[in-house]
C-alpha atoms as a PDB file:
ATOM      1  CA  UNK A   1      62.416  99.420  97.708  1.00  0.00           C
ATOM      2  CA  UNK A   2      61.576 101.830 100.427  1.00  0.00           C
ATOM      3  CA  UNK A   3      64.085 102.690 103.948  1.00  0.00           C
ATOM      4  CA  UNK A   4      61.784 100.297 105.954  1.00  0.00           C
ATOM      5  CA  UNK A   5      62.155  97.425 103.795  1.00  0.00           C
ATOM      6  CA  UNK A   6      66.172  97.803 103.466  1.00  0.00           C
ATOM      7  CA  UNK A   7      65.847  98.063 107.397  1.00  0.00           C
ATOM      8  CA  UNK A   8      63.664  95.279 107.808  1.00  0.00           C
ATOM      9  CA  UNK A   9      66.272  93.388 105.409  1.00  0.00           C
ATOM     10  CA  UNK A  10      69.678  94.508 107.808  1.00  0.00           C
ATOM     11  CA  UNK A  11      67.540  93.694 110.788  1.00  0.00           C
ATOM     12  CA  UNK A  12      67.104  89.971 109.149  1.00  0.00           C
ATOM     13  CA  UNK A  13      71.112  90.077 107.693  1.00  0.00           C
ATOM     14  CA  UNK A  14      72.831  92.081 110.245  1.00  0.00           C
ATOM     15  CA  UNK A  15      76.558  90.874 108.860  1.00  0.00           C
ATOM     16  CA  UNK A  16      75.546  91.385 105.419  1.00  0.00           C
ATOM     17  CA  UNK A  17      75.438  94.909 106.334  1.00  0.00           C
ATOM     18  CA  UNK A  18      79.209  94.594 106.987  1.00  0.00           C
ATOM     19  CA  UNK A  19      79.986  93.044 103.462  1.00  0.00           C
ATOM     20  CA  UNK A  20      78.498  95.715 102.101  1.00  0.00           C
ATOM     21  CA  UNK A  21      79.985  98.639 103.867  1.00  0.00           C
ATOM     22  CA  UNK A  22      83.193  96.501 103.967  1.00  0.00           C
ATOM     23  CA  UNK A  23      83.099  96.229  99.797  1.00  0.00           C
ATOM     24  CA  UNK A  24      81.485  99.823  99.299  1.00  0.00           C
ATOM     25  CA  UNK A  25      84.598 101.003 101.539  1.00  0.00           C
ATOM     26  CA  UNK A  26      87.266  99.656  99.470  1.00  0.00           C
ATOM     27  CA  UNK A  27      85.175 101.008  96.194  1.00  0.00           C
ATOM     28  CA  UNK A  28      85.890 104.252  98.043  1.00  0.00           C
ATOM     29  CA  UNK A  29      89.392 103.344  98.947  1.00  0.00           C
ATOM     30  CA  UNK A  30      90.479 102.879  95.085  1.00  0.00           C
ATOM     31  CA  UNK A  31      88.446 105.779  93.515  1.00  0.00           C
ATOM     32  CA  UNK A  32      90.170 108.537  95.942  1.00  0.00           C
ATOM     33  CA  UNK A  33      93.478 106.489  96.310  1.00  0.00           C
ATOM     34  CA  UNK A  34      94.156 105.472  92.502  1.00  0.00           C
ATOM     35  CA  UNK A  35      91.356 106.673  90.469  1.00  0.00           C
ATOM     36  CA  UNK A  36      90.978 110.352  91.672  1.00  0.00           C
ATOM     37  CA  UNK A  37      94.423 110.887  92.349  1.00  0.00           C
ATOM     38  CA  UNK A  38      94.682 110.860  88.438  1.00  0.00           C
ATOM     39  CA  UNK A  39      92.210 113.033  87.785  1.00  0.00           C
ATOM     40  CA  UNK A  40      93.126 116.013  89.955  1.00  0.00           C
ATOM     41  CA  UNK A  41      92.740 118.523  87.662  1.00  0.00           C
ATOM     42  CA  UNK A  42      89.320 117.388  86.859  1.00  0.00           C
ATOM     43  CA  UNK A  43      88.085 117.679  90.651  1.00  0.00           C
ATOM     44  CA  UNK A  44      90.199 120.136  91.956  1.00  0.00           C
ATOM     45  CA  UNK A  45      90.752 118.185  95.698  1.00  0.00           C
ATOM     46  CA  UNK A  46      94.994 117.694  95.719  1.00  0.00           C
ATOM     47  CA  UNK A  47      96.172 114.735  95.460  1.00  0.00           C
ATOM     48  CA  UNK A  48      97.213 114.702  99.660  1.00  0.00           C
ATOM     49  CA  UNK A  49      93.998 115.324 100.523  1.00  0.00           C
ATOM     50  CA  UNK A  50      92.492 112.687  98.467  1.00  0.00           C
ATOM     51  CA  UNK A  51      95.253 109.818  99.980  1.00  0.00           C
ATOM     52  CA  UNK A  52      94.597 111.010 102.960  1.00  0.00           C
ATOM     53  CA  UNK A  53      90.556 110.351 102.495  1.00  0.00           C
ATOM     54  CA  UNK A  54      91.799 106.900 100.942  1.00  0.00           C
ATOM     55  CA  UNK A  55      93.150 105.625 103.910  1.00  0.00           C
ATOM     56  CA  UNK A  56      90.035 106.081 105.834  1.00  0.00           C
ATOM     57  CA  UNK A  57      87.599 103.495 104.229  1.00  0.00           C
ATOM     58  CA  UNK A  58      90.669 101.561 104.005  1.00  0.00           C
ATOM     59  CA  UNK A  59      90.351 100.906 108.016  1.00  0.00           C
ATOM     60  CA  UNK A  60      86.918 101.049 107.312  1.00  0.00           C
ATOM     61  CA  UNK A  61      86.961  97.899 105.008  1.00  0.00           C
ATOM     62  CA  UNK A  62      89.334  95.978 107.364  1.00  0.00           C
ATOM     63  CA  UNK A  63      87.334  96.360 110.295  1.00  0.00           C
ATOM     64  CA  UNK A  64      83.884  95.611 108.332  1.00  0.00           C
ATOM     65  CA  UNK A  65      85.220  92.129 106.956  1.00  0.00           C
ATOM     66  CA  UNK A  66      86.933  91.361 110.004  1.00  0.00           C
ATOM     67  CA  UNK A  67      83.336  91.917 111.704  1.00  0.00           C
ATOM     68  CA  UNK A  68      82.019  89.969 108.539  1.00  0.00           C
ATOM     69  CA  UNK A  69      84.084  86.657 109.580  1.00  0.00           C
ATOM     70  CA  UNK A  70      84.533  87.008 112.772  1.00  0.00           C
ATOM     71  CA  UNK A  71      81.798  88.672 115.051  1.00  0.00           C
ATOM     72  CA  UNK A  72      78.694  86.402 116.314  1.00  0.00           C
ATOM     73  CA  UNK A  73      77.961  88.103 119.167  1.00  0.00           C
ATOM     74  CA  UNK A  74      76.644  91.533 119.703  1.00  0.00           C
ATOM     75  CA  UNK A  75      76.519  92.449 116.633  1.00  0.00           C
ATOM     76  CA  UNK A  76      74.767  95.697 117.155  1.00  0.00           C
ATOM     77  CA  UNK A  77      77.417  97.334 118.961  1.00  0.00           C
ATOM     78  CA  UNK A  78      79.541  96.853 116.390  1.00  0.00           C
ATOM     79  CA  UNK A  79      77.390  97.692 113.606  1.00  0.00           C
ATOM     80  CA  UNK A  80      76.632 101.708 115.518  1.00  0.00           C
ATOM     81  CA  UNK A  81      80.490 101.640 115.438  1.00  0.00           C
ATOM     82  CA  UNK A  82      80.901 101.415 112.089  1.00  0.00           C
ATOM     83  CA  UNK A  83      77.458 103.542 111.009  1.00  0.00           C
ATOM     84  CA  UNK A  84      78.946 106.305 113.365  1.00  0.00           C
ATOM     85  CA  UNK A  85      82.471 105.892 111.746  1.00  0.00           C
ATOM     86  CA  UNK A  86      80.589 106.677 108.449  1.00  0.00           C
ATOM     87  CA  UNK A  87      78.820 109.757 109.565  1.00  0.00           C
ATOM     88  CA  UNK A  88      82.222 110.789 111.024  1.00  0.00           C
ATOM     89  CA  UNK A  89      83.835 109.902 107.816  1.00  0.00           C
ATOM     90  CA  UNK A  90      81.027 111.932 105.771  1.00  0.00           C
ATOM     91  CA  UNK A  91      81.245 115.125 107.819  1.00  0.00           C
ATOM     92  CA  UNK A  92      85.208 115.284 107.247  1.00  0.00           C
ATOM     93  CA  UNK A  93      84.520 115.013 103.653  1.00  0.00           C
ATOM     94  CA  UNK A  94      82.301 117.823 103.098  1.00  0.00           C
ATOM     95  CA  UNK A  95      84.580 119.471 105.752  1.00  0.00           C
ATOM     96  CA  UNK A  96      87.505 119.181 103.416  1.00  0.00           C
ATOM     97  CA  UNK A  97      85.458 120.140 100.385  1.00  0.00           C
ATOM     98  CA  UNK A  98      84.482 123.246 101.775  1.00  0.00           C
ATOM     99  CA  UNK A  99      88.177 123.605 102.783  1.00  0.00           C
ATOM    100  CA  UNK A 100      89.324 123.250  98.974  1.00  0.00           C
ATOM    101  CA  UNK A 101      86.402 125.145  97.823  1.00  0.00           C
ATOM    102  CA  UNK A 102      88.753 127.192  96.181  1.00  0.00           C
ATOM    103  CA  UNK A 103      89.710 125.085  93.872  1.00  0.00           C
ATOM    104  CA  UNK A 104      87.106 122.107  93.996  1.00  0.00           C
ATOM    105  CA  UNK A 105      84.986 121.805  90.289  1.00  0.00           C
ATOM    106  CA  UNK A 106      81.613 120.943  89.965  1.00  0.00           C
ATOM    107  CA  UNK A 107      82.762 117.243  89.437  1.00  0.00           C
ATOM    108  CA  UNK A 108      84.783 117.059  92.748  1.00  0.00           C
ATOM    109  CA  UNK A 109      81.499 118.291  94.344  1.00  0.00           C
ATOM    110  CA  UNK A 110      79.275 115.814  92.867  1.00  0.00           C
ATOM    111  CA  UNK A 111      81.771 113.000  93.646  1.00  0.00           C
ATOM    112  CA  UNK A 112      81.541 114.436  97.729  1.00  0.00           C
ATOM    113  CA  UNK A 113      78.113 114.615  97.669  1.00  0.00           C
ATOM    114  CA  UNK A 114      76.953 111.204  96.131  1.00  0.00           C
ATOM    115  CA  UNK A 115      79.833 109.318  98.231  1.00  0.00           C
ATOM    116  CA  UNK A 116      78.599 111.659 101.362  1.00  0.00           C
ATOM    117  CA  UNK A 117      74.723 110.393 100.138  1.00  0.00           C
ATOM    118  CA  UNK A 118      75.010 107.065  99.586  1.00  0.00           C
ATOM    119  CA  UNK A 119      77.855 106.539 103.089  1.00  0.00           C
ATOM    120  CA  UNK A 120      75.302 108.471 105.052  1.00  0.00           C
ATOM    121  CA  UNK A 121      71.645 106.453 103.872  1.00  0.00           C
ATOM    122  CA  UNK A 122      74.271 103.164 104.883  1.00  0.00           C
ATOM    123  CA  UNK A 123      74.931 104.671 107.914  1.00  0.00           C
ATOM    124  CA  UNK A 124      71.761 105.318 108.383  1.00  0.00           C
ATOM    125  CA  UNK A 125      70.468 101.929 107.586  1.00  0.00           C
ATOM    126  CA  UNK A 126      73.156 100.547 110.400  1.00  0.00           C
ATOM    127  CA  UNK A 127      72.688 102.404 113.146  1.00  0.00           C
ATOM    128  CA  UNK A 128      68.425 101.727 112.731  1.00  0.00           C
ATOM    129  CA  UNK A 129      69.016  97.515 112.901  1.00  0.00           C
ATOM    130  CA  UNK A 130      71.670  98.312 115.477  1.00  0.00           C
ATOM    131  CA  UNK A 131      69.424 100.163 117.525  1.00  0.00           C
ATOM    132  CA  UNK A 132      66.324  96.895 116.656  1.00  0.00           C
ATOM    133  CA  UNK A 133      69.111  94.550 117.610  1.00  0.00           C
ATOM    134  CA  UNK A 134      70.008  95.694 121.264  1.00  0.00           C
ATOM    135  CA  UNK A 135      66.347  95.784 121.568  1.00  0.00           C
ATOM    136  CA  UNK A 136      66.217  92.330 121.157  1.00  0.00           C
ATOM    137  CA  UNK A 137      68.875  91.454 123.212  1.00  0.00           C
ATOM    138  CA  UNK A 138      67.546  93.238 126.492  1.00  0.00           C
END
C-alpha cells in the first residue's frame, strides 16, 4: 500500500486516524513505562527518562480517544494537533537519545528510531488529510 493510498484512506476515515494514534500511543505508553523500564540494562536509556517518555503518549492516547468519541466537527484542526504533537514528541526522543548517547546500546537506538519512524510516517499521514480536510471545508 503506497503513502497516497493510506492518505486517500484517512481522508475517507478521518477519526479512524485517532483510534489508531490513540491505540499506537498507549502501545508506546506500556513498552517505555513497564516494558523498557525492565530492560534498562539492555537499552541503556534510565529508567527516569523512559517514565518520563511514558507519560507523553499517555496524554497522547487520552486526547486521541477523547477526539475518537467525541469530535464531529472540525476534525482537521484537531487531527494537525495531534500529528504536530507527534513530530514534537519524535524530536524529544531522538533529543534524549542523543543526550544518553553515552550509555544508549544498539537496541535502545533501534527502539528510538522505529518508534521515531513509524510516530513520524503517522504524523505524517495526519497532518496531509488535515490539510485535504480544511480544504474542504472553505
Amino acid at each position: 500500500m503506497t503513502i497516497n493510498k493510506i492518505i486517500d484512506w484517512g481522508n475517507s476515515n478521518p477519526k479512524k486516524l485517532f483510534l489508531i494514534d490513540g491505540l499506537g500511543a498507549t502501545i508506546s505508553a506500556v513498552l517505555l513505562g513497564i516494558v523498557l523500564t525492565r530492560l534498562v540494562s539492555f537499552i541503556g536509556i534510565p529508567e527516569s527518562t523512559l517514565y518520563f517518555l511514558a507519560v507523553i503518549p499517555s496524554l497522547f492516547a487520552i486526547y486521541d480517544f477523547y477526539c475518537y468519541l467525541k469530535i464531529e466537527n472540525k476534525i482537521g484542526i484537531f487531527l494537525k494537533t495531534i500529528g504536530i504533537a507527534n513530530l514534537v514528541y519524535c524530536c524529544l526522543s531522538v533529543g534524549l537519545a542523543i543526550y544518553h548517547r553515552a550509555t544508549i546500546t544498539h537496541l535502545g537506538w533501534m527502539y528510538v528510531l522505529i518508534e521515531v519512524m513509524i510516530v513520524g510516517l503517522l504524523a505524517y499521514v495526519e497532518m496531509k488529510v488535515a490539510k485535504r480536510l480544511s480544504k474542504r471545508v472553505v
